[in-house]
PDB file of N, CA and C in Angstrom:
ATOM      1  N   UNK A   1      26.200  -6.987   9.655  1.00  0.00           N
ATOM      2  CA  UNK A   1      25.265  -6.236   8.832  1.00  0.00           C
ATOM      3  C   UNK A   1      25.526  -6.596   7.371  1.00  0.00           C
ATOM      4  N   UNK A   2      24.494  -7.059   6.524  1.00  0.00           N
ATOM      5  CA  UNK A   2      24.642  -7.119   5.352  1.00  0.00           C
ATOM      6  C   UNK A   2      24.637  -5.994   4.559  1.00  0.00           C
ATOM      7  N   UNK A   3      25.482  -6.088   2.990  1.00  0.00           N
ATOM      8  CA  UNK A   3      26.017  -4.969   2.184  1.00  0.00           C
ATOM      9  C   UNK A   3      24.798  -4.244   1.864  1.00  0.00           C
ATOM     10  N   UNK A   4      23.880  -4.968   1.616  1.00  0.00           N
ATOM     11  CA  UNK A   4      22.434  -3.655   0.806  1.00  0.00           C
ATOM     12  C   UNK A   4      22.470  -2.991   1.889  1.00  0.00           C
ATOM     13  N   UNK A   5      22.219  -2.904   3.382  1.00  0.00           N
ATOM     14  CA  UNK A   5      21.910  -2.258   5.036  1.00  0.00           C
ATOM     15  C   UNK A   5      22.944  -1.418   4.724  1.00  0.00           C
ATOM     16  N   UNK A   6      24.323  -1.788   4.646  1.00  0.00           N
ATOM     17  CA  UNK A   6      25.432  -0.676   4.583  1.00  0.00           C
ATOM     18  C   UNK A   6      25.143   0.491   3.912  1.00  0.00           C
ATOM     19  N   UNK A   7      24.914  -0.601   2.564  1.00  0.00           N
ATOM     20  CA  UNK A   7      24.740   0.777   1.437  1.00  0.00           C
ATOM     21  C   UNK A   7      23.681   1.746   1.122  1.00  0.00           C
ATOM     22  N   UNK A   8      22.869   1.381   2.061  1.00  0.00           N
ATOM     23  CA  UNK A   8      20.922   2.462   2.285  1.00  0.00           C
ATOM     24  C   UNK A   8      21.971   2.946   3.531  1.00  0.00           C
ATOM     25  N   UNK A   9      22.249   2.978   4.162  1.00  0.00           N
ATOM     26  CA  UNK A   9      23.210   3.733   5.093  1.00  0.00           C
ATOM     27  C   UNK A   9      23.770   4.586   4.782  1.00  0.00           C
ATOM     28  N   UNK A  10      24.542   4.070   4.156  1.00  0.00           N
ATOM     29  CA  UNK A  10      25.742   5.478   3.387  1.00  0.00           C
ATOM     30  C   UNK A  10      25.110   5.998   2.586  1.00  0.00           C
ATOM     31  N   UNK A  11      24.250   5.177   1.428  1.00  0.00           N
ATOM     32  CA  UNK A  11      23.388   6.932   0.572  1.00  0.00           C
ATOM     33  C   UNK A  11      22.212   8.041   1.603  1.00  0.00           C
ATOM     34  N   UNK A  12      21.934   6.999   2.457  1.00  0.00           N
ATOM     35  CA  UNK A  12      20.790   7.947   3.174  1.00  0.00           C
ATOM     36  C   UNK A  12      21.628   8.627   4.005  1.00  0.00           C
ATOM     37  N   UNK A  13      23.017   8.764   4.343  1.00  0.00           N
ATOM     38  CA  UNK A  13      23.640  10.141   5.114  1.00  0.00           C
ATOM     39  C   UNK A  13      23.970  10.663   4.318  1.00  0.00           C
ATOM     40  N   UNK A  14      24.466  10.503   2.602  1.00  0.00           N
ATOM     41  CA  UNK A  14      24.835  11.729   1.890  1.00  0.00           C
ATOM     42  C   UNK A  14      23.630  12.130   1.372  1.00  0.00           C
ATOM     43  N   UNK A  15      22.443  11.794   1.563  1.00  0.00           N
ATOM     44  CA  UNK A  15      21.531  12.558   1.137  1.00  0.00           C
ATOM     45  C   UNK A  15      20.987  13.303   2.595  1.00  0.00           C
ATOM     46  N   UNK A  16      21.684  13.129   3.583  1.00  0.00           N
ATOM     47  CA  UNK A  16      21.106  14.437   4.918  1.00  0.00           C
ATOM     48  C   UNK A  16      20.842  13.525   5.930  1.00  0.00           C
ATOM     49  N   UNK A  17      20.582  12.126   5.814  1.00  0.00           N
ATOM     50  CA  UNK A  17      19.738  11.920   7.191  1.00  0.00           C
ATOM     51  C   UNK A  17      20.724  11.321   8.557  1.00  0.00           C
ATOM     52  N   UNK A  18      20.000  11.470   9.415  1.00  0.00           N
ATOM     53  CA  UNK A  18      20.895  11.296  10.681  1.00  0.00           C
ATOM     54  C   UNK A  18      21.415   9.512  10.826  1.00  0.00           C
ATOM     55  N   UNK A  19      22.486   9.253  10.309  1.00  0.00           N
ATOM     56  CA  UNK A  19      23.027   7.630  10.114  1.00  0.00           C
ATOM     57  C   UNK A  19      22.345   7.429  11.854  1.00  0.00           C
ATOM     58  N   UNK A  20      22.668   7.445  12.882  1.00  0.00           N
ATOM     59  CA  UNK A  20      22.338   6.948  13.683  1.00  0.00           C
ATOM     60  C   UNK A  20      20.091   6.731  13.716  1.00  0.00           C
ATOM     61  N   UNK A  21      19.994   7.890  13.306  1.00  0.00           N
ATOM     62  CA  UNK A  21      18.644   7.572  13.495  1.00  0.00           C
ATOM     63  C   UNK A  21      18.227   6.942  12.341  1.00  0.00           C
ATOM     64  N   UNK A  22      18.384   6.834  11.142  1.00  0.00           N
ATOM     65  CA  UNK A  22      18.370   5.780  10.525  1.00  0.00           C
ATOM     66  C   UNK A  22      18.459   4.485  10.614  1.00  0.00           C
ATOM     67  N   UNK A  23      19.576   3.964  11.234  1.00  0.00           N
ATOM     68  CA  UNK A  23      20.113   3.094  11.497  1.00  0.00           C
ATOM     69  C   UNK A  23      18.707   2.168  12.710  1.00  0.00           C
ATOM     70  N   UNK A  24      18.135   3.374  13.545  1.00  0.00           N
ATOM     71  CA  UNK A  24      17.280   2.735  14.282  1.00  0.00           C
ATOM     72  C   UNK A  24      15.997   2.420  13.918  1.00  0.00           C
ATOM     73  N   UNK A  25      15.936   3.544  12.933  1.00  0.00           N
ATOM     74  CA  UNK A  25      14.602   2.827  12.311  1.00  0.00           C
ATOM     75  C   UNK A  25      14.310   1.890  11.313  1.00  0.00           C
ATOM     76  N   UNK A  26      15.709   1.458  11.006  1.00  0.00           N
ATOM     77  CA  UNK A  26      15.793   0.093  10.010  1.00  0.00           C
ATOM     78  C   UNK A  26      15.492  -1.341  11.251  1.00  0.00           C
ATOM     79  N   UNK A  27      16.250  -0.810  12.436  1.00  0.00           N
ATOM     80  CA  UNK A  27      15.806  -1.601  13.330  1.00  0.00           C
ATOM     81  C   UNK A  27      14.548  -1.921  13.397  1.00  0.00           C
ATOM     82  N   UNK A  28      13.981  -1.167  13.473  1.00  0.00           N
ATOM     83  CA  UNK A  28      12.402  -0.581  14.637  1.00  0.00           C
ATOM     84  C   UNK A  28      12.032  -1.867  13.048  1.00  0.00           C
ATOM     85  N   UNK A  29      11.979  -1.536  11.613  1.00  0.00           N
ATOM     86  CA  UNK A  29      11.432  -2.006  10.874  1.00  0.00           C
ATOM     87  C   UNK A  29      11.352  -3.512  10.928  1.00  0.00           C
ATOM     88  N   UNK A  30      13.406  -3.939  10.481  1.00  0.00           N
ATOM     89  CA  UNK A  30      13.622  -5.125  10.941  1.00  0.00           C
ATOM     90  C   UNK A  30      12.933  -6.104  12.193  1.00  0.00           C
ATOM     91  N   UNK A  31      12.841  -4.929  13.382  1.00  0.00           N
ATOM     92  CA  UNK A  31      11.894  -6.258  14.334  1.00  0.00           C
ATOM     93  C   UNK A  31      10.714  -6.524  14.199  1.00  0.00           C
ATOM     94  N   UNK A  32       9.961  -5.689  13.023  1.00  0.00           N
ATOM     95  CA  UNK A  32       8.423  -6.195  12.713  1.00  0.00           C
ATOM     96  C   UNK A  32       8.307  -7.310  11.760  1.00  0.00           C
ATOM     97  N   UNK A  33       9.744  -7.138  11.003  1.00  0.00           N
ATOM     98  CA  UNK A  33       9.448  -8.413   9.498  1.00  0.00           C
ATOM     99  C   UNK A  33      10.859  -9.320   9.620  1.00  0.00           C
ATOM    100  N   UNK A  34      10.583 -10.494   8.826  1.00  0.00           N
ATOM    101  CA  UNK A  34      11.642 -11.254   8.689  1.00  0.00           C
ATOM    102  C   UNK A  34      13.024 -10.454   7.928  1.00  0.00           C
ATOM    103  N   UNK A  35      14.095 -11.520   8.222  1.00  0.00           N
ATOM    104  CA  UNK A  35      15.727 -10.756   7.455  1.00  0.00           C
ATOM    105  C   UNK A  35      15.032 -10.732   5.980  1.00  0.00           C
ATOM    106  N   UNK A  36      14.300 -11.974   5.620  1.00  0.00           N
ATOM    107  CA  UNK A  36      14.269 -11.700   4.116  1.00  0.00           C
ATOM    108  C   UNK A  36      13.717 -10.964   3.735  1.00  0.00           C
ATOM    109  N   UNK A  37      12.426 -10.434   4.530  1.00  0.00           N
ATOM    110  CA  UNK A  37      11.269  -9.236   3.670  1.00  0.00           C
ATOM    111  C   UNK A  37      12.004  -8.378   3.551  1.00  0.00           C
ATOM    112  N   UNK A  38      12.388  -7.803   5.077  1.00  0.00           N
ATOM    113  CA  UNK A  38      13.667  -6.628   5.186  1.00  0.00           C
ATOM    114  C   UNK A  38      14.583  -6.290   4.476  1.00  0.00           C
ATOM    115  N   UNK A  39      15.776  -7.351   3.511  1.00  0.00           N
ATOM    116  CA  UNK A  39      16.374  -7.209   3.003  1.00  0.00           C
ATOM    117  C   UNK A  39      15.374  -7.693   1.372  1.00  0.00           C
ATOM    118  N   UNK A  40      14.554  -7.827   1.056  1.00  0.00           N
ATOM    119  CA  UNK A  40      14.189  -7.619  -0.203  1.00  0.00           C
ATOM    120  C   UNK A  40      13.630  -6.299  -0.500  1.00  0.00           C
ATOM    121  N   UNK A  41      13.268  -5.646   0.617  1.00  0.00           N
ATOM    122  CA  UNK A  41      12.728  -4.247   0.851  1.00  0.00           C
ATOM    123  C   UNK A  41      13.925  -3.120   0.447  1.00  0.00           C
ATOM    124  N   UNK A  42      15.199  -3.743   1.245  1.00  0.00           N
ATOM    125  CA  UNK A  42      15.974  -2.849   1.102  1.00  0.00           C
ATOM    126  C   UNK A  42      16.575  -3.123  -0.529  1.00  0.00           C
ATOM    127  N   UNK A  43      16.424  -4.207  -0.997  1.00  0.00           N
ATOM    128  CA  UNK A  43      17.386  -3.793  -2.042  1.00  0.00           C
ATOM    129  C   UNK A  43      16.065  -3.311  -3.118  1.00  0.00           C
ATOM    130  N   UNK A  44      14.847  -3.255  -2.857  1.00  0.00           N
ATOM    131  CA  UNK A  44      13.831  -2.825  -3.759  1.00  0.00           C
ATOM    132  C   UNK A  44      13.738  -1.306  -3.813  1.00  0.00           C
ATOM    133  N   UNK A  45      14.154  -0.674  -2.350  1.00  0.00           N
ATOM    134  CA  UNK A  45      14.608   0.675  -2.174  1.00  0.00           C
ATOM    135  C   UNK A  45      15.335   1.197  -2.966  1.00  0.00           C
ATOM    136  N   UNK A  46      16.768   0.166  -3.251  1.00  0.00           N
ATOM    137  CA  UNK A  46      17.924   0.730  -3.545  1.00  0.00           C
ATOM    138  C   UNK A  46      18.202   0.778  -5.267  1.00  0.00           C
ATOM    139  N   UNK A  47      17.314  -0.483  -5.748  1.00  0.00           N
ATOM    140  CA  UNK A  47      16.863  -0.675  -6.661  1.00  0.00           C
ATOM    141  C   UNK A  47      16.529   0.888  -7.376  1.00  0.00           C
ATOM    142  N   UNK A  48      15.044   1.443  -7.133  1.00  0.00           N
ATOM    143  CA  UNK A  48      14.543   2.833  -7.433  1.00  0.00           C
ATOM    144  C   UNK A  48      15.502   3.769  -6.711  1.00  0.00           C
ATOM    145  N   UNK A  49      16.920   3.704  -5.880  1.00  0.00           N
ATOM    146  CA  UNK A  49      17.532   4.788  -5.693  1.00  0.00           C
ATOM    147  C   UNK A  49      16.736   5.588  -4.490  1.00  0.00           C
ATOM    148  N   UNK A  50      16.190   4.737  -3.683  1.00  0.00           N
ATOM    149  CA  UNK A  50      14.669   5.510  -2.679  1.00  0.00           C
ATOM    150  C   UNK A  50      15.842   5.131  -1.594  1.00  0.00           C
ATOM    151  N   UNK A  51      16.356   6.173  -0.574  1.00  0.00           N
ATOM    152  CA  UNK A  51      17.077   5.945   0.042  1.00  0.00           C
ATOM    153  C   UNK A  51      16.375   6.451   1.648  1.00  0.00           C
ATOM    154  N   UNK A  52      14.945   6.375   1.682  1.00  0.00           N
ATOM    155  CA  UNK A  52      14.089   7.057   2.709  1.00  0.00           C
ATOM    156  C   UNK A  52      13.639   5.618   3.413  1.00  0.00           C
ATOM    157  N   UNK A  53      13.805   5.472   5.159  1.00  0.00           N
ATOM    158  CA  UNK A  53      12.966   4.666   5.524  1.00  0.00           C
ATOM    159  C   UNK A  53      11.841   4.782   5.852  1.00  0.00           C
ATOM    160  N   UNK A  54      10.969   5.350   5.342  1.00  0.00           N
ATOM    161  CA  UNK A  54       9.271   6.127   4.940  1.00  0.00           C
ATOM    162  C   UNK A  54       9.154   5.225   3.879  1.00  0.00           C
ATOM    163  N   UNK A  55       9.719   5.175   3.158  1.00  0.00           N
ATOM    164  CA  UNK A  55       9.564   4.655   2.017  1.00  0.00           C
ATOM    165  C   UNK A  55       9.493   2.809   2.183  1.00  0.00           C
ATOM    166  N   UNK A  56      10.454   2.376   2.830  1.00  0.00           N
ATOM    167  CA  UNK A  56      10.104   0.913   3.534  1.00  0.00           C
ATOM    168  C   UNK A  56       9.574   0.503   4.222  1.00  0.00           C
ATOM    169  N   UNK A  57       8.559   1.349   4.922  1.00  0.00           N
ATOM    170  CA  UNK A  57       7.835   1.611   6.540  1.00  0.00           C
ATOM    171  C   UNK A  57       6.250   1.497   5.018  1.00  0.00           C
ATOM    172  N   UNK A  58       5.942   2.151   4.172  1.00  0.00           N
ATOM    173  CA  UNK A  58       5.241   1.892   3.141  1.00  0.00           C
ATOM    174  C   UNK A  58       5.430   1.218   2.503  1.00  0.00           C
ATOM    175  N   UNK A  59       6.670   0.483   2.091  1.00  0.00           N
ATOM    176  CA  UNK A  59       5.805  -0.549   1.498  1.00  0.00           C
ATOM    177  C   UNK A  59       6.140  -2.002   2.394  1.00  0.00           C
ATOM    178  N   UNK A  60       6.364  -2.063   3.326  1.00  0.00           N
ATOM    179  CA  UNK A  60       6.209  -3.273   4.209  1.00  0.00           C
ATOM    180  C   UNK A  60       4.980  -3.004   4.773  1.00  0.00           C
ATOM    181  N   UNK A  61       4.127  -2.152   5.089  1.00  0.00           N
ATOM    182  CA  UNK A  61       3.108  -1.725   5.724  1.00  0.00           C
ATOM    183  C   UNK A  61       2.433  -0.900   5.175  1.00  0.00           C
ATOM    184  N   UNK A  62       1.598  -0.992   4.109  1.00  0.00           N
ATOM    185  CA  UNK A  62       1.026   0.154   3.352  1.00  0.00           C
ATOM    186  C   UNK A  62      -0.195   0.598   4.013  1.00  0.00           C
ATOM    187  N   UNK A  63      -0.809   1.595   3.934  1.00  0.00           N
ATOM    188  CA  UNK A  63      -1.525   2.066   4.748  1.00  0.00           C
ATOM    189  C   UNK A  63      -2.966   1.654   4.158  1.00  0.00           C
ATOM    190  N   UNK A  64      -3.736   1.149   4.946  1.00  0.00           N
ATOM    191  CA  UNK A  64      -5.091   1.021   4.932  1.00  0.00           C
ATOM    192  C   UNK A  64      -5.899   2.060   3.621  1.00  0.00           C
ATOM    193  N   UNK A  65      -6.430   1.528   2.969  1.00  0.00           N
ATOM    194  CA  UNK A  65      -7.153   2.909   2.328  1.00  0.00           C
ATOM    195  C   UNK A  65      -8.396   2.513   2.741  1.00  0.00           C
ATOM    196  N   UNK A  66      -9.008   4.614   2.746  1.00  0.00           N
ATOM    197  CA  UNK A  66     -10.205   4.529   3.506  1.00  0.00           C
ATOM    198  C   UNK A  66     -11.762   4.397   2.294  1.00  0.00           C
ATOM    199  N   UNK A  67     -12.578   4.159   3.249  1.00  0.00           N
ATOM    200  CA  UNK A  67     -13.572   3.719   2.529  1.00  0.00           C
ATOM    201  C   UNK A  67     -14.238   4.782   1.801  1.00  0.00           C
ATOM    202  N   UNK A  68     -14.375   4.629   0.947  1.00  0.00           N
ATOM    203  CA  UNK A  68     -15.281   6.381   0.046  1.00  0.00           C
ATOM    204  C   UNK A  68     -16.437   6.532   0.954  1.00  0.00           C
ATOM    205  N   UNK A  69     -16.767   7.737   0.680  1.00  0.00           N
ATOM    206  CA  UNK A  69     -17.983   8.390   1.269  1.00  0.00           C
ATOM    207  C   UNK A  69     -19.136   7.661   0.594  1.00  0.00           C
ATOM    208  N   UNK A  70     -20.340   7.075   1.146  1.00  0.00           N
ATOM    209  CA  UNK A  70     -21.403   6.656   0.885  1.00  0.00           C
ATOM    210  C   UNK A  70     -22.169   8.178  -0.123  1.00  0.00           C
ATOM    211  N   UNK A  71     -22.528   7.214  -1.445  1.00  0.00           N
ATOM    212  CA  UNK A  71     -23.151   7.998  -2.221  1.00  0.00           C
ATOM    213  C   UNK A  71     -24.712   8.047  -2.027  1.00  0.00           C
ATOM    214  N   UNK A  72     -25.591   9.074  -2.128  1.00  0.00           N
ATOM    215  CA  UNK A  72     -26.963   9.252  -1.838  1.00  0.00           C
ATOM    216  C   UNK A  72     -27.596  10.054  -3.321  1.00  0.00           C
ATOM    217  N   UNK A  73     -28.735   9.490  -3.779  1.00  0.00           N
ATOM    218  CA  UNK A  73     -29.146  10.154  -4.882  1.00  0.00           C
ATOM    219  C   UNK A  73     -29.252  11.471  -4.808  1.00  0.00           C
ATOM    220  N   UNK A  74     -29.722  12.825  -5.395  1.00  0.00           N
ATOM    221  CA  UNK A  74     -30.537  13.687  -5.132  1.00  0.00           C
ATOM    222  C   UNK A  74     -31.848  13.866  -4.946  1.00  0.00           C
ATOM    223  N   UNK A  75     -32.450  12.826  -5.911  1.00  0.00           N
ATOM    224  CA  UNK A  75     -33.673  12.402  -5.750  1.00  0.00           C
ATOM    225  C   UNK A  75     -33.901  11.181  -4.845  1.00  0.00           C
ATOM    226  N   UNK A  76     -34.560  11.425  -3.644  1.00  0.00           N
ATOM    227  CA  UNK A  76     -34.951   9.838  -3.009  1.00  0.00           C
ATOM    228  C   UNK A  76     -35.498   9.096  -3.256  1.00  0.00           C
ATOM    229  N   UNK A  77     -36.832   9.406  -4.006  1.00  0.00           N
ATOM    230  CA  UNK A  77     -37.631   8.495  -4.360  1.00  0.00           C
ATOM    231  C   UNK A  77     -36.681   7.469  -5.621  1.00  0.00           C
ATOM    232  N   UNK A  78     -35.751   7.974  -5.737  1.00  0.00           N
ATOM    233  CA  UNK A  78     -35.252   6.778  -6.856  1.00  0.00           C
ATOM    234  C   UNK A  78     -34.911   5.432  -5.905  1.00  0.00           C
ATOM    235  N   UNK A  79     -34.662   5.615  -4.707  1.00  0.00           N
ATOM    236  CA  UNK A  79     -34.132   4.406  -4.355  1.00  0.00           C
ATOM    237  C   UNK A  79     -35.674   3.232  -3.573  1.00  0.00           C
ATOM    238  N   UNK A  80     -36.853   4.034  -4.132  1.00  0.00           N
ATOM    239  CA  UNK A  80     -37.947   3.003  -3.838  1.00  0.00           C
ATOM    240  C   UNK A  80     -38.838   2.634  -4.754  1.00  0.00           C
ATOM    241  N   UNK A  81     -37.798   2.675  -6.131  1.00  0.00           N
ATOM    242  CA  UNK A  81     -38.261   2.042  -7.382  1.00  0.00           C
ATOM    243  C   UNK A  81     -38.315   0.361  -7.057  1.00  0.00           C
ATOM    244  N   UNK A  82     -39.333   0.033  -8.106  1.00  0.00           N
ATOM    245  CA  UNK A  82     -39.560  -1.512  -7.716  1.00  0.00           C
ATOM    246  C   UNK A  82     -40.128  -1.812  -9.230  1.00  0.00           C
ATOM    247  N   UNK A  83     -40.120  -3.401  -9.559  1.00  0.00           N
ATOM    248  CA  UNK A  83     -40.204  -3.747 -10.454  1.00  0.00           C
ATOM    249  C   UNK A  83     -41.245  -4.593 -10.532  1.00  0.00           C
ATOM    250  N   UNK A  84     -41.732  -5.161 -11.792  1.00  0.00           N
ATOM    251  CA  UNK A  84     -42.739  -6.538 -11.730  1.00  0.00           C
ATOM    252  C   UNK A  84     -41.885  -7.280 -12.331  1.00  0.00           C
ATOM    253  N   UNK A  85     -41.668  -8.461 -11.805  1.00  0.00           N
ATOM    254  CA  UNK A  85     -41.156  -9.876 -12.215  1.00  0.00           C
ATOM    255  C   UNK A  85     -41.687 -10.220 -13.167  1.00  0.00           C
ATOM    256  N   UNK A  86     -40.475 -11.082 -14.048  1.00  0.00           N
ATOM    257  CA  UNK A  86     -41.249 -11.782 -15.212  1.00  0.00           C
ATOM    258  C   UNK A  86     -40.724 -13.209 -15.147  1.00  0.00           C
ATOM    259  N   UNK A  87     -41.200 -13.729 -15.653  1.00  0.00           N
ATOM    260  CA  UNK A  87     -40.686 -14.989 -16.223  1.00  0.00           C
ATOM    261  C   UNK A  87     -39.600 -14.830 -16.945  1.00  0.00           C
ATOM    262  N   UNK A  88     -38.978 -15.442 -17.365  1.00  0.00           N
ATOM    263  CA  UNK A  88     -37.396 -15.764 -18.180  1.00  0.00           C
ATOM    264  C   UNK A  88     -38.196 -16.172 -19.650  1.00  0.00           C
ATOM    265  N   UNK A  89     -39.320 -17.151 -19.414  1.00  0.00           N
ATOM    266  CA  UNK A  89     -40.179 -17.570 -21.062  1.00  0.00           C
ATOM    267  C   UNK A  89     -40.439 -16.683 -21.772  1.00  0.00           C
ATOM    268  N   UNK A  90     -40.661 -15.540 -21.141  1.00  0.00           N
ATOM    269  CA  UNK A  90     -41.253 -14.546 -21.434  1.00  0.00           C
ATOM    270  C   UNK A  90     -40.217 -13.934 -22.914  1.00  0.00           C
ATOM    271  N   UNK A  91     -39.228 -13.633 -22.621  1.00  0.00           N
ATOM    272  CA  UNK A  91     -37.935 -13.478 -23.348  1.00  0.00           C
ATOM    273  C   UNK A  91     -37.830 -14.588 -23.967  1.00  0.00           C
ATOM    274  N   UNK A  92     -37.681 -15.703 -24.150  1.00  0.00           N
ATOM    275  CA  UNK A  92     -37.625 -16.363 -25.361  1.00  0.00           C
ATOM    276  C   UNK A  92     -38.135 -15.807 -26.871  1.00  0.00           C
ATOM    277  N   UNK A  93     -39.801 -15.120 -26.953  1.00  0.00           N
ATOM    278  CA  UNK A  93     -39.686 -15.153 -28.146  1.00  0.00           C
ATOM    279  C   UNK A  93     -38.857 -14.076 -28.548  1.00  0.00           C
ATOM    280  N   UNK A  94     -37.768 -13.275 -27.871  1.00  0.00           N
ATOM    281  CA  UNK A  94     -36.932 -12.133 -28.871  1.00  0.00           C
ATOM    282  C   UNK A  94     -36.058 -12.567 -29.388  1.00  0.00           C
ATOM    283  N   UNK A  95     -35.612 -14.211 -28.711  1.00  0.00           N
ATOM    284  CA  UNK A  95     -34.463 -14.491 -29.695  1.00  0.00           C
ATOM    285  C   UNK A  95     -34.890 -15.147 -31.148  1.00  0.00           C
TER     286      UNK A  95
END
């Protein structure tokens, strides 16, 4: 086990959490990504002092964001406005 793994170990049991179940969900993490993501994760954790594997489970895997709610006018008839075409010449003489 490399030293950053040790040391998200030992702060995440003096901050409460169960070392063994920890320990498995660094696993569970580790078998989705390479040693290097994993261990750049962990020392990016340890870095900000973030000693939660929630916290590496986000950002190796950030969650989808959802799509906004489709906006609708109040007025409908605005959306069967229509225009007359012009020419582009047309605009020349304003410059």
């Amino acid at each position: 086990m490399d030293q950053p793994v040790a040391d998200f170990l030992q702060r995440a049991e003096q901050e409460g959490q169960d070392p063994y179940q920890t320990a498995y969900e660094l696993f569970q993490i580790l078998r989705a990504n390479s040693k290097t993501i994993f261990l750049s994760a962990i020392r990016e954790a340890h870095h900000l002092k973030v000693y939660k594997t929630r916290y590496l489970q986000n950002l190796l895997h950030p969650a989808t964001p959802q799509l906004p709610a489709p906006v609708h006018p109040q007025n409908p008839q605005l959306l069967t406005i229509t225009y007359e075409r012009r020419s582009l010449k047309d605009y020349d003489d304003l410059i």
